[in-house]
Protein backbone atom coordinates (compact mmCIF):
# COMPACT_ATOMS: atom_id res chain seq x y z
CA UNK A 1 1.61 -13.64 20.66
CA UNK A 2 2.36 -11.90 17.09
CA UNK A 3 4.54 -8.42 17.62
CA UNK A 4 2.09 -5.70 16.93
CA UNK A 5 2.40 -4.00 13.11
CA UNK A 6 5.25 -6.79 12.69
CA UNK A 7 6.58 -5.95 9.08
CA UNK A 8 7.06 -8.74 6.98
CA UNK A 9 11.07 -10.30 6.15
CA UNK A 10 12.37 -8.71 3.22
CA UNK A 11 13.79 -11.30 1.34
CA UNK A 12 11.25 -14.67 0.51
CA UNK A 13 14.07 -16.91 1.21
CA UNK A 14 17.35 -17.67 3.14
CA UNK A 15 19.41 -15.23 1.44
CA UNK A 16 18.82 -12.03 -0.86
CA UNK A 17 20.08 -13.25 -5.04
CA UNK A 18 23.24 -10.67 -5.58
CA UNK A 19 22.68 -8.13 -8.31
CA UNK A 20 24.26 -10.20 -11.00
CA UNK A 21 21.78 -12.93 -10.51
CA UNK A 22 18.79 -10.64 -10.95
CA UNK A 23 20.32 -9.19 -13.61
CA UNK A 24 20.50 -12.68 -15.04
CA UNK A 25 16.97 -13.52 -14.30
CA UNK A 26 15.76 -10.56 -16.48
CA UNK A 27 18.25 -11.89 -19.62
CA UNK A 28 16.20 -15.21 -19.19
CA UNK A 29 13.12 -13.82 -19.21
CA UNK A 30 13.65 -11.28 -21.76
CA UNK A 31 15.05 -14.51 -24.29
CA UNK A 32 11.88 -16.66 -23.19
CA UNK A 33 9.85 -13.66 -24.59
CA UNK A 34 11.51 -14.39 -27.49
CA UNK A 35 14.01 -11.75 -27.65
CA UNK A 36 17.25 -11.13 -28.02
CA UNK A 37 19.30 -9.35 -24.86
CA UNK A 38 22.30 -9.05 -26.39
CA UNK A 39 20.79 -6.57 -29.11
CA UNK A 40 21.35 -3.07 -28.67
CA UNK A 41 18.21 -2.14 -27.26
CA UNK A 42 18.05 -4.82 -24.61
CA UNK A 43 21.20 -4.63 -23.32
CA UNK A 44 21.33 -2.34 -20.68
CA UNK A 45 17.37 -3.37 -19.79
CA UNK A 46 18.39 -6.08 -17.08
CA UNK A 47 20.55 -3.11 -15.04
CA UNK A 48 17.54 -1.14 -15.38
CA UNK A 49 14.83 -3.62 -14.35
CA UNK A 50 17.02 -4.27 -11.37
CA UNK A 51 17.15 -0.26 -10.32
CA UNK A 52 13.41 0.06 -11.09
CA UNK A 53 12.53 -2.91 -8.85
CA UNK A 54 14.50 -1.49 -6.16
CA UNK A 55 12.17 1.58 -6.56
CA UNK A 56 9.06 -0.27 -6.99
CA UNK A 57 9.52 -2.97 -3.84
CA UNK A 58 11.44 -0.51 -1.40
CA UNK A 59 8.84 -1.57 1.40
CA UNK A 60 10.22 -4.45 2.08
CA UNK A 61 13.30 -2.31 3.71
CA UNK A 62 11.49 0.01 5.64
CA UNK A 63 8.96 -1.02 8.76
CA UNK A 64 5.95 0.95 8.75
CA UNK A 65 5.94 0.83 12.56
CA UNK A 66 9.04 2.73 13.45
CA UNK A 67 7.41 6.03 11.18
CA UNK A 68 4.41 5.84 14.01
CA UNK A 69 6.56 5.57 17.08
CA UNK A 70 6.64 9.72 16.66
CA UNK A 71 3.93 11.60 17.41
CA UNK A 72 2.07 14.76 19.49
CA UNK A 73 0.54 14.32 22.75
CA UNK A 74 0.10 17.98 23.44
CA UNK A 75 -3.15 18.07 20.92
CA UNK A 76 -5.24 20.99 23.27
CA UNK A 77 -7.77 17.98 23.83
CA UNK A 78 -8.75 17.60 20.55
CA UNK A 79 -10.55 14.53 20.47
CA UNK A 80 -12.39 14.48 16.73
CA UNK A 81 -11.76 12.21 13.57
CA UNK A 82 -8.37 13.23 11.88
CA UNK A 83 -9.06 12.22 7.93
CA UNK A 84 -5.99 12.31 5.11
CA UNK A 85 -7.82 11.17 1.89
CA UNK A 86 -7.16 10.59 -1.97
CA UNK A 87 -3.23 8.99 -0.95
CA UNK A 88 -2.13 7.88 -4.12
CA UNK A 89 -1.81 4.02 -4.69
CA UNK A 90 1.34 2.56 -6.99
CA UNK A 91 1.45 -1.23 -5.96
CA UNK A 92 2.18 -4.64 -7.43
CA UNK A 93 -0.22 -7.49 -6.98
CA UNK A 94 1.55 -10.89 -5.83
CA UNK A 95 -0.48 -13.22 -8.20
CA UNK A 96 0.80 -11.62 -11.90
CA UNK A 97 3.23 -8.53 -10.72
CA UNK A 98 1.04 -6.44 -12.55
CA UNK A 99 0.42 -2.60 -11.60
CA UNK A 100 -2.53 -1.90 -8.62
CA UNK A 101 -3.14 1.87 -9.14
CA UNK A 102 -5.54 3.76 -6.96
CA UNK A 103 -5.92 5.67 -4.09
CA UNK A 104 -6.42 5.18 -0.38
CA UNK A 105 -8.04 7.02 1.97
CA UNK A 106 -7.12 6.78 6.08
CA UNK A 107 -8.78 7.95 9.34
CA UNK A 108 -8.32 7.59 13.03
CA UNK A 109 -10.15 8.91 15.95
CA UNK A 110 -7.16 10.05 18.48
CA UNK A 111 -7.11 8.89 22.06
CA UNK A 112 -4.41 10.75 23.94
CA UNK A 113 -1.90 11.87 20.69
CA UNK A 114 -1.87 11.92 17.08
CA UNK A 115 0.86 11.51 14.22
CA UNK A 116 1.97 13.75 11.39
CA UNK A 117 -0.71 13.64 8.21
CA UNK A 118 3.30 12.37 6.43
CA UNK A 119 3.42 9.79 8.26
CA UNK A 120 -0.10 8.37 7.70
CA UNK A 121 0.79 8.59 3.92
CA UNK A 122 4.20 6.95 4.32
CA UNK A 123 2.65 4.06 5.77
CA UNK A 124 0.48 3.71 2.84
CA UNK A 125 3.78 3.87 0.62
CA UNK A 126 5.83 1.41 2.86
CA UNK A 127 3.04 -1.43 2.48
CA UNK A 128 1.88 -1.06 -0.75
CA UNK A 129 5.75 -1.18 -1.90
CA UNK A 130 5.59 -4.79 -1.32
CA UNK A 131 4.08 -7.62 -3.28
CA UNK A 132 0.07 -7.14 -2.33
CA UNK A 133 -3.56 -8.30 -2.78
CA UNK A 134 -5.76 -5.02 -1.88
CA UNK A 135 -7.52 -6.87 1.11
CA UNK A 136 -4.48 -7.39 2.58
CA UNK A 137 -2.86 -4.53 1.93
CA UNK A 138 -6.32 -2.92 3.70
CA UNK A 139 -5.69 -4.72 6.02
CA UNK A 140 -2.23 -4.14 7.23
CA UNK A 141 -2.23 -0.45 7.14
CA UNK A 142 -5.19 -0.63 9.36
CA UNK A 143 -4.07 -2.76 12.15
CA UNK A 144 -0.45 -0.44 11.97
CA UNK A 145 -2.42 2.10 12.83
CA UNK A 146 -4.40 0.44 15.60
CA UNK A 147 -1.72 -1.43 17.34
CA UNK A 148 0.90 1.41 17.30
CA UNK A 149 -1.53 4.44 18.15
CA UNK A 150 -3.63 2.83 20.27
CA UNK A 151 -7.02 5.26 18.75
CA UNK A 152 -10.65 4.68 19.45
CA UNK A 153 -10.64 3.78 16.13
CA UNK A 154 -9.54 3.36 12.11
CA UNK A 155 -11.32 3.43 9.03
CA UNK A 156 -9.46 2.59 6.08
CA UNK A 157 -10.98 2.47 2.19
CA UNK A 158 -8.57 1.19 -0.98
CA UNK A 159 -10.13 2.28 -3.98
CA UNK A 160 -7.99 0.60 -6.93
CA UNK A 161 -7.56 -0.34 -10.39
CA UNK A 162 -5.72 -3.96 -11.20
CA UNK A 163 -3.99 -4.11 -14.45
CA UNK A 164 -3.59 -7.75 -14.13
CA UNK A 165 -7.46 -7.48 -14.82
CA UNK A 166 -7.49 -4.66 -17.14
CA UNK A 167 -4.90 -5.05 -19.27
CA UNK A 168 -4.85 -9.20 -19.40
CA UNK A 169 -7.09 -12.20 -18.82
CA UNK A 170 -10.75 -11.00 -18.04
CA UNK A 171 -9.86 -7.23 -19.88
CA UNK A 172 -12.54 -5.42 -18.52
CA UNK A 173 -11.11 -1.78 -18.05
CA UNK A 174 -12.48 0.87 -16.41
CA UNK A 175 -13.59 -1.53 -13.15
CA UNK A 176 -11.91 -0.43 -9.49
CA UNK A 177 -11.77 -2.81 -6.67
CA UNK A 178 -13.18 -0.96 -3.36
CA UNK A 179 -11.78 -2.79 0.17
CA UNK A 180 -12.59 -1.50 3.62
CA UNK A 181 -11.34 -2.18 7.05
CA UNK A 182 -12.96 -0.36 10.04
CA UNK A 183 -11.74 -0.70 13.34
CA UNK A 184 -13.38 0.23 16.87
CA UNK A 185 -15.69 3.46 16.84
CA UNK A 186 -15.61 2.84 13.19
CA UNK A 187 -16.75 -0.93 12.97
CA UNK A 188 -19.25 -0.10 16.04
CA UNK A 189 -20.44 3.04 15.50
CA UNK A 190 -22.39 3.59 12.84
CA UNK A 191 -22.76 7.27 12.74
CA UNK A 192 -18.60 7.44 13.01
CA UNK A 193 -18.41 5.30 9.96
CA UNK A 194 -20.60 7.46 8.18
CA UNK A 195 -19.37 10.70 9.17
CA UNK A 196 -15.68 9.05 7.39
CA UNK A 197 -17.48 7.79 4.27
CA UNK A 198 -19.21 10.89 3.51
CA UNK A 199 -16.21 13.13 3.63
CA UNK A 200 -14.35 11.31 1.94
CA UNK A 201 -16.80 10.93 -0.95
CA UNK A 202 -18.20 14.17 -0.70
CA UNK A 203 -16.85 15.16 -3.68
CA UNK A 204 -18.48 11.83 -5.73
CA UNK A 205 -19.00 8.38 -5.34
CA UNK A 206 -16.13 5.19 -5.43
CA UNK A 207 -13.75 5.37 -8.40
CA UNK A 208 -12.48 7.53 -11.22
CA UNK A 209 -9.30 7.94 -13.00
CA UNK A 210 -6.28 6.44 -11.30
């Protein structure tokens, strides 16, 4: 039986490429482009590429899990939906590497504790700092929640724009993908799943400037 919220391996294969070699890859690209890196401008962009991607794909050194092991069982009995919406969204989709920009919106109906409203949002950050499509990504921070708080249930909505359709291919800007996953109360109780949905559009429908 799978671990619960088991993070997946950081590298793809048997060992991580050193620095050098990544910085390599980028001079390859950057010539099949059809530029030159040894020119001024280009030639510190391979160390640069290589520190930015270390920003951009942190999640793969960090396991989501371990930030909900904390939490607060002394919560006075309060027993109602805790909500954090609006999370902003910087991820990479798997298919073209291109920018997923949105924001995601997370709640959880606590059964004996809760967990701090940072946490909920670093969870958001650890996954979508990885390689993603948006229903998985959904998905995943979903079922953390679930298997790690054990709640009556999780409601989780993406809202996001994908540059890889925006900006290339298809080039219809201006469209946001919308993914849900809805867990327990929230997948069986209808008037739960409502009561999530309209607070967190109660300021306006899906979408808007991301």
């Amino acid at each position: 039986m799978k671990a619960p919220g088991k993070s997946r391996s950081r590298a793809v294969g048997p060992t991580k490429p050193s620095r050098q070699e990544a910085e390599d890859a980028v001079r390859i690209l950057l010539r099949w482009a059809g530029d030159d890196p040894s020119r001024e401008g280009l030639l510190a962009t391979p160390d640069r590429v290589v520190r930015s991607y270390e920003e951009i794909f942190h999640g793969y050194a960090e396991d989501p899990v371990k930030l909900l092991q904390g939490g607060f069982e002394e919560i006075g009995g309060y027993d109602e939906m805790v909500t954090l919406r609006d999370i902003r969204l910087e991820s990479h989709c798997e298919h073209h590497m291109m920018p997923i920009i949105g924001k995601v919106h997370v709640a959880y109906l606590p059964e004996k504790r809760v967990v701090g409203i940072s946490k909920l949002a670093r969870v958001v950050e650890v996954y979508s700092k990885r390689l993603q499509i948006q229903e998985k990504l959904t998905a995943e921070i979903a079922n953390a929640l679930n298997d790690v708080l054990h709640p009556r249930g999780v409601g989780v909505v993406v809202e996001a724009v994908h540059h890889c359709m925006t900006t290339r291919g298809v080039h219809k800007p201006g469209v946001a993908m919308v993914t849900s996953q809805m867990l327990g109360a929230f997948r069986d109780d209808a008037r739960t799943r409502k009561e999530f949905l309209s607070m967190i559009y109660s300021r306006g429908q899906p979408g808007g400037d991301y």
